[in-house]
Protein backbone atom coordinates (compact mmCIF):
# COMPACT_ATOMS: atom_id res chain seq x y z
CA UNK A 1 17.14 1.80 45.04
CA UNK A 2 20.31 3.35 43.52
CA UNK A 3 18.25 2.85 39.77
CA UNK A 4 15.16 4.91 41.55
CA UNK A 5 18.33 7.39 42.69
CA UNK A 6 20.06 6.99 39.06
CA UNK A 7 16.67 7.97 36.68
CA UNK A 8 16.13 11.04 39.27
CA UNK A 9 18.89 12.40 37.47
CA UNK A 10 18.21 11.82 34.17
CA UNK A 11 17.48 14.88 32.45
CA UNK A 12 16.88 14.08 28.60
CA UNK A 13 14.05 16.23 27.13
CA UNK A 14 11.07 14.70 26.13
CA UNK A 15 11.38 15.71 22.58
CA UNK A 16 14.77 14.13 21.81
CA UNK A 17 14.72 12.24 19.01
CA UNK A 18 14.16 8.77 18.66
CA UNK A 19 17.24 6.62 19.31
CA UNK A 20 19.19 4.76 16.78
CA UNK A 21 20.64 2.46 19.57
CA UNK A 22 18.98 1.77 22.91
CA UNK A 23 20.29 -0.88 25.94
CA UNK A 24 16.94 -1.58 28.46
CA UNK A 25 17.78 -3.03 31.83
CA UNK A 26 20.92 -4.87 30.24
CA UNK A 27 22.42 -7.32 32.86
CA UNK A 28 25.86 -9.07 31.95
CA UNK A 29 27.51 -11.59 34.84
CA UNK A 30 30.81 -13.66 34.60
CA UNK A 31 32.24 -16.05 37.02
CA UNK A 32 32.20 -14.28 40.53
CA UNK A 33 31.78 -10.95 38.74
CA UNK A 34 28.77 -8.82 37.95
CA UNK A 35 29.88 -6.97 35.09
CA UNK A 36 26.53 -4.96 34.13
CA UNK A 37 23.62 -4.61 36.34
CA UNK A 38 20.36 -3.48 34.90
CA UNK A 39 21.96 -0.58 32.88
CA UNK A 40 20.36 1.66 30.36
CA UNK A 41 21.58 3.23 27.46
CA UNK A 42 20.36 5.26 24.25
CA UNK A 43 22.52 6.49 21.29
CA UNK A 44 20.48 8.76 18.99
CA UNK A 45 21.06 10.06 15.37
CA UNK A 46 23.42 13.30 14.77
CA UNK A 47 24.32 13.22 18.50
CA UNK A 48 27.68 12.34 20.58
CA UNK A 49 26.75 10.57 23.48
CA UNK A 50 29.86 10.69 26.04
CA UNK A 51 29.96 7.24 28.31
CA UNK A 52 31.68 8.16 31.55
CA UNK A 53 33.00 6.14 34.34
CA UNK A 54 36.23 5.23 36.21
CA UNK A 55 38.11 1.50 35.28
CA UNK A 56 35.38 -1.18 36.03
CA UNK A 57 32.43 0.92 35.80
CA UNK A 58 31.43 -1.58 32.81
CA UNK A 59 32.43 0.80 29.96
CA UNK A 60 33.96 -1.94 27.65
CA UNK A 61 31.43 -4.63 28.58
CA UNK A 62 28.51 -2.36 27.14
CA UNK A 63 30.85 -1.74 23.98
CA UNK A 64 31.39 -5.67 23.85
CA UNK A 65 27.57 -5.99 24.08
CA UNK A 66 26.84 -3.53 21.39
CA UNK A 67 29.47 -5.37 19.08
CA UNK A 68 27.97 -8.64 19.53
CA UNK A 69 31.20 -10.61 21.15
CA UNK A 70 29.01 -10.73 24.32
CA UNK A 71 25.23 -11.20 24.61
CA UNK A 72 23.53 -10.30 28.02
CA UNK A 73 22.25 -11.87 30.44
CA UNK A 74 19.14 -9.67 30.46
CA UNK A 75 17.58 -6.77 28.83
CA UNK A 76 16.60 -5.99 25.78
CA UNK A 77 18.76 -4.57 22.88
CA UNK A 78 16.78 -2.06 19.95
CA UNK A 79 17.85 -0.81 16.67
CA UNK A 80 15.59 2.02 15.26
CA UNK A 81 12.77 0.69 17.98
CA UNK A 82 13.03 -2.72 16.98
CA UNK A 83 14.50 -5.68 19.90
CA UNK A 84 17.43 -7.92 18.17
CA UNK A 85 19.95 -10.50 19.44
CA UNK A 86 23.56 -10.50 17.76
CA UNK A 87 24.65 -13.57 18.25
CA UNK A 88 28.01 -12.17 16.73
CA UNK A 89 30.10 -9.52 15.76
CA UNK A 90 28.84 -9.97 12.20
CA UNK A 91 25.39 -9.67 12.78
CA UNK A 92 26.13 -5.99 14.96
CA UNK A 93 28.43 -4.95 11.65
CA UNK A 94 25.01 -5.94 9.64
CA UNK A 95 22.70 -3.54 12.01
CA UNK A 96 25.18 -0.72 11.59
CA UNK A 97 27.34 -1.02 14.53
CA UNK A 98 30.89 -0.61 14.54
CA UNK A 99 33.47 0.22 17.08
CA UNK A 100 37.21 1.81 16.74
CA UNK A 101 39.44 0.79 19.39
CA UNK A 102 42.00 2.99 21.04
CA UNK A 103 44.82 0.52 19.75
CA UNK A 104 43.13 0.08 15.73
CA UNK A 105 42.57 -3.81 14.72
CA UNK A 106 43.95 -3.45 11.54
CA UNK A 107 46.23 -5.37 9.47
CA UNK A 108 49.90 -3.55 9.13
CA UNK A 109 50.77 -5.80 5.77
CA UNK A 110 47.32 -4.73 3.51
CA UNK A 111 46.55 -2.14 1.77
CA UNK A 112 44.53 0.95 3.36
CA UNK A 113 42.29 -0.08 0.54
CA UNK A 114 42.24 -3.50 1.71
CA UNK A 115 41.49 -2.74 5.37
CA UNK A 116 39.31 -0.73 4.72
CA UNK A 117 36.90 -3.63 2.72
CA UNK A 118 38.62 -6.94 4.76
CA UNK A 119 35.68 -9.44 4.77
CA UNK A 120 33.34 -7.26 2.65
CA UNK A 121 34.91 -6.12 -0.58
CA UNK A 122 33.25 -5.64 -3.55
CA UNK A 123 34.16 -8.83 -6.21
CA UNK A 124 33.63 -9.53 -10.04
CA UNK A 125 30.94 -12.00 -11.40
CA UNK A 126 33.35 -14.53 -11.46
CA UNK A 127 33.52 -14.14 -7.53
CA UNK A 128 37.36 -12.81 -7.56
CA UNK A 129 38.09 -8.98 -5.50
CA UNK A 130 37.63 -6.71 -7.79
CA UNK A 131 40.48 -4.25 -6.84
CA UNK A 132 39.44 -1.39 -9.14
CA UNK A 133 36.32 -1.39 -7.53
CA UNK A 134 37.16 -1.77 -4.08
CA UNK A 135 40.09 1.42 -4.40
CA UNK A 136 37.40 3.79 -6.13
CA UNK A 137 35.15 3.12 -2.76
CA UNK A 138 37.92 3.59 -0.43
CA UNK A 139 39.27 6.59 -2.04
CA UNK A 140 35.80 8.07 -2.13
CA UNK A 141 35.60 6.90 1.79
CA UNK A 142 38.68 9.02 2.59
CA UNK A 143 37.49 11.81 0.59
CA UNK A 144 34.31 11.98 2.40
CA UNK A 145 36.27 12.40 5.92
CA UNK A 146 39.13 14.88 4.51
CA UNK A 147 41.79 11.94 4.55
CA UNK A 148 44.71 11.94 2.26
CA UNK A 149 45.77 8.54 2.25
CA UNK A 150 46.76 7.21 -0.92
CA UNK A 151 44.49 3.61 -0.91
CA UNK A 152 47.47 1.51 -2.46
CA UNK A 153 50.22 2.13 0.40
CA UNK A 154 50.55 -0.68 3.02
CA UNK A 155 49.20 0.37 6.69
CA UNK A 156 52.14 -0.16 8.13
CA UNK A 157 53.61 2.97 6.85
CA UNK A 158 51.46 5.25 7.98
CA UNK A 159 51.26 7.44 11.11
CA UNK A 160 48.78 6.48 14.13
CA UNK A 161 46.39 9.15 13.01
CA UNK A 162 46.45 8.37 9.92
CA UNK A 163 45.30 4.72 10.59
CA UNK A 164 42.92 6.01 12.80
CA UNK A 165 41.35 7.37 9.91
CA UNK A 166 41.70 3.99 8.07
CA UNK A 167 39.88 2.44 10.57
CA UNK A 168 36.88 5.21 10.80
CA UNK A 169 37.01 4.69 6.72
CA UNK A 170 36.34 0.96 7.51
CA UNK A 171 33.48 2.01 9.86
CA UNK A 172 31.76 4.01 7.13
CA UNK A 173 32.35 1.14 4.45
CA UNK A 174 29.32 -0.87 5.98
CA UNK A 175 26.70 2.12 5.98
CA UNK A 176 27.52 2.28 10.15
CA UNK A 177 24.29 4.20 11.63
CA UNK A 178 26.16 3.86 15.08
CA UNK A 179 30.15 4.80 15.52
CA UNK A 180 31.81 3.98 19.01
CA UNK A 181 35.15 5.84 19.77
CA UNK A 182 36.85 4.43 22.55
CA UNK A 183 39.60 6.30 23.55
CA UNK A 184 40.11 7.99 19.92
CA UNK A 185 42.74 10.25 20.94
CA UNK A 186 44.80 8.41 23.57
CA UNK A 187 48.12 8.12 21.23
CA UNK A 188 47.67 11.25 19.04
CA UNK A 189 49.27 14.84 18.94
CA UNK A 190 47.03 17.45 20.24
CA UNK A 191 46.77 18.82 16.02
CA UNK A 192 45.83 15.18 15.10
CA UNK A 193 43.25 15.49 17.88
CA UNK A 194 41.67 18.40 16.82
CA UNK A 195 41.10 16.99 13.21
CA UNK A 196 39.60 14.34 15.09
CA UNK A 197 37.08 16.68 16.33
CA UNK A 198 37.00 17.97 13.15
CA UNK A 199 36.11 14.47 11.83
CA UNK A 200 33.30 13.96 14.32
CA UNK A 201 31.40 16.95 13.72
CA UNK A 202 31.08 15.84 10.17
CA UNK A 203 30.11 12.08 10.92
CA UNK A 204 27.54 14.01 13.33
CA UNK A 205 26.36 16.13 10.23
CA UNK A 206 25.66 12.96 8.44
CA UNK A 207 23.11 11.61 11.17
CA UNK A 208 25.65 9.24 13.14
CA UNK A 209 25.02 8.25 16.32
CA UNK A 210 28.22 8.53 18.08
CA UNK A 211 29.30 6.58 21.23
CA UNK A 212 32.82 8.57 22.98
CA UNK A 213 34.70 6.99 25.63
CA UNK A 214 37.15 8.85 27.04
CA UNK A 215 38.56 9.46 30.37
CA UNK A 216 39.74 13.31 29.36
CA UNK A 217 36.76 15.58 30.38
CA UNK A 218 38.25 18.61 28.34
CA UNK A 219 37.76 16.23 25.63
CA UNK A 220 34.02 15.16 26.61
CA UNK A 221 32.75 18.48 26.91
CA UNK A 222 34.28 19.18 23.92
CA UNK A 223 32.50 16.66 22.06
CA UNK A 224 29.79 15.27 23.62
CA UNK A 225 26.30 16.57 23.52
CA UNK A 226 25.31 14.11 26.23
CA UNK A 227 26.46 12.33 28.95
CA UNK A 228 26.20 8.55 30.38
CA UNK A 229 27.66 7.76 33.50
CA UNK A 230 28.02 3.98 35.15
CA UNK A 231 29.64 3.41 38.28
CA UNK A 232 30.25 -0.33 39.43
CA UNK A 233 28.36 -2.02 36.29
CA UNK A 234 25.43 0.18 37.06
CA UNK A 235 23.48 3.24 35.16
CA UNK A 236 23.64 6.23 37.50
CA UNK A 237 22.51 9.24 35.51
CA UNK A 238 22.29 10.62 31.85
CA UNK A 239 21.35 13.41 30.50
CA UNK A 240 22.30 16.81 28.04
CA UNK A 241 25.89 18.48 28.86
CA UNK A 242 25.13 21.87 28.81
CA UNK A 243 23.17 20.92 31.85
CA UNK A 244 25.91 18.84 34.15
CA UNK A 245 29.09 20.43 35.17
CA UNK A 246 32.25 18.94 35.80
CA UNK A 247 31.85 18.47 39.66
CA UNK A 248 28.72 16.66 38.93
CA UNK A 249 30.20 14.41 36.87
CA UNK A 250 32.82 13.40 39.17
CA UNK A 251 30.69 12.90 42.16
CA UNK A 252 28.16 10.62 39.72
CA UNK A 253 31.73 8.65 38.87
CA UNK A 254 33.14 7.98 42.08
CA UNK A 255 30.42 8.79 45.13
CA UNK A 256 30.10 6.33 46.97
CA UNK A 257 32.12 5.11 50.33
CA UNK A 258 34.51 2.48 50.77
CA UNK A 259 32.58 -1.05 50.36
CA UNK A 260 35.09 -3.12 50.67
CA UNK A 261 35.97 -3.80 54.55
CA UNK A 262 39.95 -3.51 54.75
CA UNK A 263 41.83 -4.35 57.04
CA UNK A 264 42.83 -2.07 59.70
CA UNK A 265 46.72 -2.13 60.38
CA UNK A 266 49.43 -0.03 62.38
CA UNK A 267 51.11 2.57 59.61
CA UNK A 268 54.57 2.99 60.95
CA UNK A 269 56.81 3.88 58.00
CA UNK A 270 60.53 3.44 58.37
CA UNK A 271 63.91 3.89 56.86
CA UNK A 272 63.61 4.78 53.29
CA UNK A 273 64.24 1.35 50.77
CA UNK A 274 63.83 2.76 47.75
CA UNK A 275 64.80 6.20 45.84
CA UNK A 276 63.79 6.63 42.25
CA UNK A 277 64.94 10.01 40.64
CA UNK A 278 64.08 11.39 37.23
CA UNK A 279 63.12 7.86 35.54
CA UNK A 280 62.24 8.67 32.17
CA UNK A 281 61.67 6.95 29.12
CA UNK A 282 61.38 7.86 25.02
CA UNK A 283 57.76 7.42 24.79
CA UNK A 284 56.14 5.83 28.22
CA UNK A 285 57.29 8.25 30.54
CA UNK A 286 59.21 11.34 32.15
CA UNK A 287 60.91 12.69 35.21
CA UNK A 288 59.19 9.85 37.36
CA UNK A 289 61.06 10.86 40.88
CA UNK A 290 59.91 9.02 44.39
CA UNK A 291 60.69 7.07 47.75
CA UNK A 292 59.61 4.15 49.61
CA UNK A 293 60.31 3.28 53.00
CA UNK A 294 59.82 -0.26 54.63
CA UNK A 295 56.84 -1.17 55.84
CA UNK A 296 55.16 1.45 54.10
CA UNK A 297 51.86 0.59 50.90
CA UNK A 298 52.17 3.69 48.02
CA UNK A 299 49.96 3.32 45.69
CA UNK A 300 49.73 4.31 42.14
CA UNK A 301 46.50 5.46 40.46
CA UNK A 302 45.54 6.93 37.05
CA UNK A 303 43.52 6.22 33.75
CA UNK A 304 44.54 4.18 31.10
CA UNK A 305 47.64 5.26 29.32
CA UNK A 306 49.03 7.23 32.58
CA UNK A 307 52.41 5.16 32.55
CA UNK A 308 51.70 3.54 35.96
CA UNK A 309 52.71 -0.29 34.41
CA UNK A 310 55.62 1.19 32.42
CA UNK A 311 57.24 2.36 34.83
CA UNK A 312 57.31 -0.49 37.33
CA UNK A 313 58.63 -2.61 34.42
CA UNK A 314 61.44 -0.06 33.94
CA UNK A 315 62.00 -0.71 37.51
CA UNK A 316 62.04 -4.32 37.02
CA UNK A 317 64.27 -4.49 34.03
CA UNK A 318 61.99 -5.58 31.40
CA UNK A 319 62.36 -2.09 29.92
CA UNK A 320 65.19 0.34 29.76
CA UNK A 321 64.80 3.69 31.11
CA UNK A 322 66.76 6.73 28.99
CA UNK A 323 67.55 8.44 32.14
CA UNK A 324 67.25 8.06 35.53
CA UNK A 325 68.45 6.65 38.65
CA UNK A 326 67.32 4.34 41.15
CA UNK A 327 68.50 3.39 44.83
CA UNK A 328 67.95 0.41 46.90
CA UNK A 329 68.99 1.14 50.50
CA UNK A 330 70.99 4.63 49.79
CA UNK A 331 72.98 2.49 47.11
CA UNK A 332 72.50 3.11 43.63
CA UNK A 333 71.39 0.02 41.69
CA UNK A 334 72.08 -0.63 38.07
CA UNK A 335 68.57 -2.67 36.38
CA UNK A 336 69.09 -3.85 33.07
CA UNK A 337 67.38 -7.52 33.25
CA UNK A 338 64.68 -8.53 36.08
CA UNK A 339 67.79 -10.97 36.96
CA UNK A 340 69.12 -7.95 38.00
CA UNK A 341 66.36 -6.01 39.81
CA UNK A 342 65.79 -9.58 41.72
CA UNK A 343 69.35 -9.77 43.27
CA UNK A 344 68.62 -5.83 44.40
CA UNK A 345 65.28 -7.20 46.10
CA UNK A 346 62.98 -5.98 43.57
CA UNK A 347 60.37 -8.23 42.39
CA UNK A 348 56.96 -7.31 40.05
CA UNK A 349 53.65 -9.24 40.70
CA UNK A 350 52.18 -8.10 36.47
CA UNK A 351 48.72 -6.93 36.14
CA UNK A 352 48.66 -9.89 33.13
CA UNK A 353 49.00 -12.99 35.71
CA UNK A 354 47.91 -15.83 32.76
CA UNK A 355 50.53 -15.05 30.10
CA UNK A 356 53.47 -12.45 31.99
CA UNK A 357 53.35 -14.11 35.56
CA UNK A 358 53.22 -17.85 35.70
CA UNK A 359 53.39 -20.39 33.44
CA UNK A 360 49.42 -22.26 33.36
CA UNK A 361 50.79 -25.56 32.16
CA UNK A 362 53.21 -26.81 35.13
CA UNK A 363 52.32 -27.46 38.59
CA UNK A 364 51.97 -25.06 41.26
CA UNK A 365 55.29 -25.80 43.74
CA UNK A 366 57.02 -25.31 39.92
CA UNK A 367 55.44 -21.94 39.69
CA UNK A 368 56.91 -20.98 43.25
CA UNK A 369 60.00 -22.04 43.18
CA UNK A 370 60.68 -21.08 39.87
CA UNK A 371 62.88 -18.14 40.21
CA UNK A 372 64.18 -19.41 43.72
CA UNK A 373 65.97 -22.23 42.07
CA UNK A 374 69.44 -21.61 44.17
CA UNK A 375 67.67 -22.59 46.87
CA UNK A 376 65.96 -25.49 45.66
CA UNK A 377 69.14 -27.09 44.48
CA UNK A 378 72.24 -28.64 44.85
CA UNK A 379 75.18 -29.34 42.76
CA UNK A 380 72.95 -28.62 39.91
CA UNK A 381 70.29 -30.98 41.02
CA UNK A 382 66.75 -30.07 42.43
CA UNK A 383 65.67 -31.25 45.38
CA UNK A 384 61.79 -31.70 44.89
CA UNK A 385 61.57 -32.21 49.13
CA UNK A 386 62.58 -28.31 48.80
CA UNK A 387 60.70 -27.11 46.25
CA UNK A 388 57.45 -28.77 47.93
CA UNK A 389 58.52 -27.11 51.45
CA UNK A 390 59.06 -23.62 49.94
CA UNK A 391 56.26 -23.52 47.88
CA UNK A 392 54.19 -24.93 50.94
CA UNK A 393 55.28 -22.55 53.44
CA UNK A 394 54.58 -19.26 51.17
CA UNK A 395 51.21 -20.61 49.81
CA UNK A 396 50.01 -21.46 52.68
CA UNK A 397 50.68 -17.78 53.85
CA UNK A 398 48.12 -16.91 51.48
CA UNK A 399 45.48 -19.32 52.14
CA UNK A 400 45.70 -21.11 48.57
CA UNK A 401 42.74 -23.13 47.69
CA UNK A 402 44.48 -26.17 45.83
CA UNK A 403 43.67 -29.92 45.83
CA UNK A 404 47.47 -30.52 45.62
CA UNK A 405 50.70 -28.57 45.53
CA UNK A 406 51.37 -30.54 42.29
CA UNK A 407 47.90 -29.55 40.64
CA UNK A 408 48.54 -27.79 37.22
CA UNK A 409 48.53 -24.06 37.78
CA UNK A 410 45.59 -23.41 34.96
CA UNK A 411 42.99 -25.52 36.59
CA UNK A 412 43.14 -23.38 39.36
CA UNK A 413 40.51 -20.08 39.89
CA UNK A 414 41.59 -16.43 38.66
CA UNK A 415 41.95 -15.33 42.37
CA UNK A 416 44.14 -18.54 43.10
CA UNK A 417 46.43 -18.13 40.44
CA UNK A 418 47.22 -14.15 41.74
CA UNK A 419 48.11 -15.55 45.03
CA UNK A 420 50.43 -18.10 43.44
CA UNK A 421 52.20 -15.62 41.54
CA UNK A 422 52.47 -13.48 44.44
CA UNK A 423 54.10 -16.77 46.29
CA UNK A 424 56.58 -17.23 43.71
CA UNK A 425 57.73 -13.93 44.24
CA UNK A 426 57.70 -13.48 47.95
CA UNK A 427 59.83 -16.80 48.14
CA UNK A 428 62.81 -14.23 47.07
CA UNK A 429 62.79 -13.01 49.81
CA UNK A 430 62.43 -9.27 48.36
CA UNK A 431 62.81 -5.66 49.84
CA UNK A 432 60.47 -4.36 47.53
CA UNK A 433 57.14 -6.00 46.13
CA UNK A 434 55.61 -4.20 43.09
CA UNK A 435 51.92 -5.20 43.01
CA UNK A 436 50.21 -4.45 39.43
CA UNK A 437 46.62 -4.27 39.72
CA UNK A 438 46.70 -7.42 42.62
CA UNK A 439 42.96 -7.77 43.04
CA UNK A 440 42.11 -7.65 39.03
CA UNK A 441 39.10 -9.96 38.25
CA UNK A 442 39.19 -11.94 41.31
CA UNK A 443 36.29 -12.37 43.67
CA UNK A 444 35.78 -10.53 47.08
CA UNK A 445 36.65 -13.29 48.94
CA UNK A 446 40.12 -13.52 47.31
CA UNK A 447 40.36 -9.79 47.17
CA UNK A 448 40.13 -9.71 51.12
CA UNK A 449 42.70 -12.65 51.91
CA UNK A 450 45.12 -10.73 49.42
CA UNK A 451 44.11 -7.48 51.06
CA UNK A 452 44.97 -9.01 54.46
CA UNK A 453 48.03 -10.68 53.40
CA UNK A 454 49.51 -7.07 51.97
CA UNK A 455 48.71 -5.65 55.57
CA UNK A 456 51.08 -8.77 56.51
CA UNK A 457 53.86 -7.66 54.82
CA UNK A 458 53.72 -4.36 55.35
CA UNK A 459 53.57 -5.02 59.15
CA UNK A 460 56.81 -7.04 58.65
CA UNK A 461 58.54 -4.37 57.09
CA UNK A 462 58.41 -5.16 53.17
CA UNK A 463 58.31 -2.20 51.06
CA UNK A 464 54.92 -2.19 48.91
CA UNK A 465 53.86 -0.96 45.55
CA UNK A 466 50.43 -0.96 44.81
CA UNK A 467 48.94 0.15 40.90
CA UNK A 468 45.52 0.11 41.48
CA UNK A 469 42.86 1.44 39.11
CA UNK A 470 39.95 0.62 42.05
CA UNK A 471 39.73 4.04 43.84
CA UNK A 472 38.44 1.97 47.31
CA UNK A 473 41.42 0.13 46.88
CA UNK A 474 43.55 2.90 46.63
CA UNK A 475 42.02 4.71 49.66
CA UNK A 476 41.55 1.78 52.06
CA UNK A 477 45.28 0.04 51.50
CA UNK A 478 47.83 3.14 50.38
CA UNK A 479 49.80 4.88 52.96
CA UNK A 480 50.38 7.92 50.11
CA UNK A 481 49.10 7.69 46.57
CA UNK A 482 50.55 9.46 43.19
CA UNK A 483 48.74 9.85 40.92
CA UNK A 484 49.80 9.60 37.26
CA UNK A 485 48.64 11.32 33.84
CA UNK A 486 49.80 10.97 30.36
CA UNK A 487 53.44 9.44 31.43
CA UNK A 488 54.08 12.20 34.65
CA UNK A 489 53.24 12.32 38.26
CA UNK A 490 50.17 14.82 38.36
CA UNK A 491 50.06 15.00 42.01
CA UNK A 492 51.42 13.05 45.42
CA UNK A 493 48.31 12.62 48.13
CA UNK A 494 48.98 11.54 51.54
CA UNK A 495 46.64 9.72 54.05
CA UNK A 496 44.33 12.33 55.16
CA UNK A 497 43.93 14.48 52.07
CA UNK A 498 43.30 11.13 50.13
CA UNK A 499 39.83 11.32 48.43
CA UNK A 500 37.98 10.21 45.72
CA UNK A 501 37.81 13.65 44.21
CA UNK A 502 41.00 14.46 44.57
CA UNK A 503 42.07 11.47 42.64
CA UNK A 504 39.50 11.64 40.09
CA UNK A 505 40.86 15.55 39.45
CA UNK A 506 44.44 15.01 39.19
CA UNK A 507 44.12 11.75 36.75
CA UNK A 508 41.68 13.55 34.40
CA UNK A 509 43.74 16.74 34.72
CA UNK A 510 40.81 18.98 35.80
CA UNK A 511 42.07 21.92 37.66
CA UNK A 512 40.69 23.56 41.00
CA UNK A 513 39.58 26.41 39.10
CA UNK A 514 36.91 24.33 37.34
CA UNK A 515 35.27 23.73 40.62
């Protein structure tokens, strides 16, 4: 039905021309997640085709497809009309596909020259680089996109534009036919981005199918001479942009009610636990200033790059804020170390649960009790009959599914490990609970227990922080929500005003006037 729904709005003209690139009913699953459902996609020559859709809408899947690190499930991929299977990046590079990433994979101790031909460089008869060769191209690569580089100076000294143009040289160096930009402009000054533009209206000049990502829509109307939009791993519309507005894009992005059942609880703020005032940092963030009161779930939304994460680490000690203060309780509370934030009752479940919040290789009542070791202990000496109770008692809050207590953290399931982590944490004791992205690639059955068990806490007074980049989640769990663009609060919504929209507006920085 919502494909029926989706290709009523599709509104390409019949006489477009042929694409260069096109996904047909492309289906991609992992464990417990359905990443892509029966999407479609087409990339023609001399066009920028703008790919639009909140976090999770499958944006970086379909890029992962077209670069060959993942092959779908289903569907058929064509080049110039033709089906193909890449059964690796290398065989996408050979079709003419290449992608440049918002952070550039590029190697900061080679040569522009050499990044620009790593893996393909042109060599001698005897089978050795040929250098002379290989800096003639590069320097006629640059030239061709307006780029002063000199080809002999290490990457590592230049600017982030400037690599960015490195990188697009590197795309050009294997005859690309299809260029995907995602998130080009995401670390650049707003000159750098308009030589970026600059840049793309030449690549279009020379018949390049362009794919844009971007989550700025000054940017993708801009650009873009059409539009795709996915919402939830599905295709729901595409078409030219001088016929969609941005209204239209929005409600194709994010309409659709709350799926996910949450739970319903009592919302009975009280004192205020926690006072942050003019947090800033050198390059994450600036003049970050709220409260939190006990019992009470505020949740933090934006795009990618908003400084939502950065500033709960600040807030956690694992970075330093230039300025700023931040009270627990009406006193003021010096963080320089988690150790620190801790002690104050702050703790910080990370988005990044594998590698930042638990440690895969030792057993789960380990994981728990790991930074509640005062309490474990005596004289020095743990006392494992502790460890096992506390790690018991807070797991078993959270319905783990575990053969065994001592089971190594790693074999457990993505959703399993989250609750673990959150465990560890809670066993503390905290006034404060920072929750980064809690529900991140774990199934809906885990998503509701954790759901359920925040409701918990909340009801028992603890003090939650939720980042979320799920809009549902956001509406269905916050008490208030701010919103957060390019390192600032863009807006602070609370219960009843809370809307899709209104996110959606105030994280892509479109005003009311646009309406």
């Amino acid at each position: 039905m919502l494909m029926q729904n989706a290709a009523a709005t599709d509104t390409r003209p019949r006489t477009a021309p042929a694409p260069v690139v096109a996904l047909d009913a492309i289906t991609k699953t992992f464990p417990g997640v359905t990443a892509l459902s029966d999407v479609s996609l087409e990339l023609h020559p001399g066009e920028v085709t703008a790919l639009v859709g909140e976090n999770g809408a499958g944006k970086s899947t379909v890029v992962k497809i077209l670069t060959g690190i993942y092959r779908p499930d289903h569907g058929t991929i064509r080049v110039n009309g033709a089906p193909v299977q890449f059964a690796a990046a290398q065989d996408a590079s050979r079709a003419g596909i290449t992608a440049i990433h918002q952070e550039t994979v590029l190697f900061d101790e080679l040569t522009v020259a050499e990044n620009i031909f790593i893996g393909h460089a042109p060599r001698t008869r005897a089978g050795l680089i040929n250098t002379r060769r290989m800096r003639t191209r590069a320097r006629a690569l640059l030239d061709s996109i307006d780029a002063e580089i000199d080809v002999g100076v290490r990457l590592r000294d230049l600017g982030i534009a400037s690599k960015h143009l490195v990188a697009i040289a590197r795309a050009l160096s294997i005859d690309a036919q299809v260029v995907i930009m995602d998130e080009p402009t995401a670390a650049l000054s707003h000159k750098e981005i308009q030589e970026l533009y600059a840049l793309v209206e030449r690549l279009k000049a020379q018949g390049k199918a362009i794919l844009f990502i971007s989550h700025k829509f000054d940017e993708i109307f801009r650009i873009a001479d059409r539009y795709t939009v996915f919402r939830d791993g599905r295709f729901v519309g595409a078409g030219p942009m001088a016929e969609v507005t941005e209204d239209a894009l929005v409600r194709m992005m994010v309409g659709r009610s709350v799926e996910t059942i949450f739970p319903a609880r009592a919302r009975k703020p009280g004192e205020i636990v926690l006072q942050v005032e003019g947090y800033s940092h050198p390059t994450e963030f600036e003049d970050i200033s709220f409260s939190l009161r006990e019992g009470e779930i505020l949740g933090f939304y934006g795009l990618v790059g908003a400084g939502r994460s950065e500033v709960m680490q600040a807030l956690f000690g694992i970075t330093r804020p230039s300025r700023g203060t931040a009270r627990i309780g009406g006193t003021a509370a010096t963080i320089r170390a988690p150790a620190q934030a801790i002690r104050a009752g702050i703790v910080y479940v990370p988005e990044d649960r594998g590698t930042q919040g638990a440690i895969r290789g030792l057993p789960i009542f380990q994981n728990v009790t790991l930074p509640s070791l005062r309490r474990t202990s005596r004289h020095g000496f743990l006392k494992l009959a502790e460890e096992f109770r506390l790690a018991r008692e807070y797991t078993g809050r959270l319905d783990l599914r575990a053969a065994a207590l001592d089971q190594a953290l790693g074999n457990l399931s993505g959703g399993n490990q989250q609750k673990v982590v959150i465990a560890k944490w809670l066993a503390t004791r905290p006034r404060v609970i920072i929750l980064d992205e809690p529900t991140k690639g774990i199934d809906i059955g885990s998503k509701a227990a954790v759901h359920e068990f925040m409701a918990e806490l909340a009801a028992e007074g603890l003090a939650v922080i939720m980042i979320s980049s799920e809009i549902p989640e956001i509406l269905g769990m916050a008490d208030r929500a701010i919103v957060m663009r390019e390192g600032r609060i863009a807006a602070e919504v609370a219960g009843g005003d809370l809307s899709p929209e209104i996110l959606v507006r105030h994280a892509a920085g479109i005003t009311q006037d646009a309406q």
